[in-house]
Protein backbone atom coordinates (compact mmCIF):
# COMPACT_ATOMS: atom_id res chain seq x y z
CA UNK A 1 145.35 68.91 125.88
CA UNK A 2 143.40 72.46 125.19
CA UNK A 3 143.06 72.45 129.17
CA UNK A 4 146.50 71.24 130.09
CA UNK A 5 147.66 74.31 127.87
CA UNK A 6 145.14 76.76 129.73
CA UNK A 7 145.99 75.63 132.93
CA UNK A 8 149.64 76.04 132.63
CA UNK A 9 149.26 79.53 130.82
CA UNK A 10 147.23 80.22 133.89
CA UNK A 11 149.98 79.18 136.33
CA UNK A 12 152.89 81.07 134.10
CA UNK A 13 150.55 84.65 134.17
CA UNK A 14 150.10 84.18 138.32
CA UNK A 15 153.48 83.10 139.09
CA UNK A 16 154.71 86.28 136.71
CA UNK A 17 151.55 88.58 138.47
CA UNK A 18 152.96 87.26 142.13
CA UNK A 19 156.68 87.69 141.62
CA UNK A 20 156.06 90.96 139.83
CA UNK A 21 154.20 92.78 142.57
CA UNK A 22 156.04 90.89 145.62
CA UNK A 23 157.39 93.20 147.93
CA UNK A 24 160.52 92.55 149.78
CA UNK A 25 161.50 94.32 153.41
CA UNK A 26 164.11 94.81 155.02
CA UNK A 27 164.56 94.58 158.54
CA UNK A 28 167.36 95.52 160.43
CA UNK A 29 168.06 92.52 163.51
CA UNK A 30 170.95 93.13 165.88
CA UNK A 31 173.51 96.28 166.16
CA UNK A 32 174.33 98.81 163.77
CA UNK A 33 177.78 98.27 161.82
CA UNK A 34 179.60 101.30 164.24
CA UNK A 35 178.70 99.73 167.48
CA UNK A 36 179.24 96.01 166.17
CA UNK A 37 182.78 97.79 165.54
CA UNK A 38 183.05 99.09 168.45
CA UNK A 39 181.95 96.46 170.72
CA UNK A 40 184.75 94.40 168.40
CA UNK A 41 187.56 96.79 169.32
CA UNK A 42 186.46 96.64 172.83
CA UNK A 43 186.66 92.92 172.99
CA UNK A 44 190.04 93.07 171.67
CA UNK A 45 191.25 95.89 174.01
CA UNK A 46 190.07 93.63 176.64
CA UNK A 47 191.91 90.69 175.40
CA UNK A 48 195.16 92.55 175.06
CA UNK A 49 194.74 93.80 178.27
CA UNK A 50 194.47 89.99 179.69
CA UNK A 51 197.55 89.21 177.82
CA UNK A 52 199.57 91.86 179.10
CA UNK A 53 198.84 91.13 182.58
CA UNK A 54 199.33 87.87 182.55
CA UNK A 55 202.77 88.67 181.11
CA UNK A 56 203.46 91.10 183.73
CA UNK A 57 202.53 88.25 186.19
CA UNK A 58 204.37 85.19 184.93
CA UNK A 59 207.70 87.52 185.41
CA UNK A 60 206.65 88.74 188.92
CA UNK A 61 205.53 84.97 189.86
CA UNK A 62 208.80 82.88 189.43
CA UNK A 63 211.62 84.73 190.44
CA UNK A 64 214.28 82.15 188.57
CA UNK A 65 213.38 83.80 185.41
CA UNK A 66 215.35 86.73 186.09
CA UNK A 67 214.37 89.59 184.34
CA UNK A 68 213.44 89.55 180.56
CA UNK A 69 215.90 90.88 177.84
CA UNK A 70 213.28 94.28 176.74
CA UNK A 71 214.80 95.13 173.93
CA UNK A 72 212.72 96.99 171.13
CA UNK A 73 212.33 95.91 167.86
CA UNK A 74 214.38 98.92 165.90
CA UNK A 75 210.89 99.32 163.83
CA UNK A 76 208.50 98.67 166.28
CA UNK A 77 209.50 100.17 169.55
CA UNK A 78 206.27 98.86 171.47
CA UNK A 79 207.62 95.62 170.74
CA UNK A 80 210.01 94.39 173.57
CA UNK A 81 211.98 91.28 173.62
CA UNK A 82 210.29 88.60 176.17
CA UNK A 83 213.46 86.71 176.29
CA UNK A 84 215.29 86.06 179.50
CA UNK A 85 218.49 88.81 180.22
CA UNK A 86 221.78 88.04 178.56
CA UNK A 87 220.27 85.59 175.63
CA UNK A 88 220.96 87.30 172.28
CA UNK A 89 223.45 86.40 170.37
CA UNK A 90 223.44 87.42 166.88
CA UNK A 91 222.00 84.81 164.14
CA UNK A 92 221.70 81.99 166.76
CA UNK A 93 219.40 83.42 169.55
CA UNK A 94 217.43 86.09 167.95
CA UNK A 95 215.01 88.79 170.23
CA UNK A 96 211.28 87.65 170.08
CA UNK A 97 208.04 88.73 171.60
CA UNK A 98 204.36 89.70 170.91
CA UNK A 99 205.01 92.02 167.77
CA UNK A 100 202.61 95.22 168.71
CA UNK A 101 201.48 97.58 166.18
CA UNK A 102 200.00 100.97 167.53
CA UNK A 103 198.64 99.64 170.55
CA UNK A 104 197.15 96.18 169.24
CA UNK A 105 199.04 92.36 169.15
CA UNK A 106 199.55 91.45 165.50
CA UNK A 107 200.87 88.20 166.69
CA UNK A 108 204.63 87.00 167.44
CA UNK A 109 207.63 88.69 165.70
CA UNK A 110 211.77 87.29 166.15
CA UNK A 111 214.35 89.64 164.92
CA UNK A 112 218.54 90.41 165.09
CA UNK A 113 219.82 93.69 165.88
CA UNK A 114 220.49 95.96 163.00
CA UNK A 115 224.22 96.17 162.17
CA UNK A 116 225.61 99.37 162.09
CA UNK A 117 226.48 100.45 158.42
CA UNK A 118 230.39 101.31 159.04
């Protein structure tokens, strides 16, 4: 029992000796944090970029479209209506489009024209 005792005594005093004087590295894998961030934004400049072209073509490639409606979101003005010409009418066919936020997509938005205050 005497020995049982001294052997786990001896285990408790290495494993607190071992953790005690364990040293722990760091080492940096991979990018730094700015260019991560940059290579992000870059990825989703890119992306926009593919989106808005393809836009711009599915207009220019079918012709029965007609043109798209355009009008800006009264808070947004980047954001333009994708609807065809001549659809809005108020509370029934709202505008809608890509809602675009100082340069980026932020995903869809649908809005009515603000009524004048009279």
């Amino acid at each position: 029992m005497t020995l049982a005792l001294a052997v786990l005594l001896a285990l408790a005093v290495g494993w607190c000796w071992g953790h005690r004087t364990a040293r722990v590295r760091i080492i940096p894998v991979g990018a730094l944090a700015t260019e991560d961030e940059a290579a992000l934004l870059a990825a989703d400049r890119a992306r926009f970029e593919e989106i808005a072209a393809q836009l711009r073509t599915d207009t220019q490639r079918d012709p029965s479209a007609g043109s798209s409606c355009g009008a800006p979101h009264h808070l947004y003005p980047e954001t333009l209506c994708t609807e065809p010409a001549g659809h809005y009418v108020r509370d029934r066919h709202p505008h809608g489009g890509p809602l675009i936020i100082s340069g980026r997509e932020c995903g869809g938005a649908a809005w009515d024209e603000p009524q004048d205050a009279a």
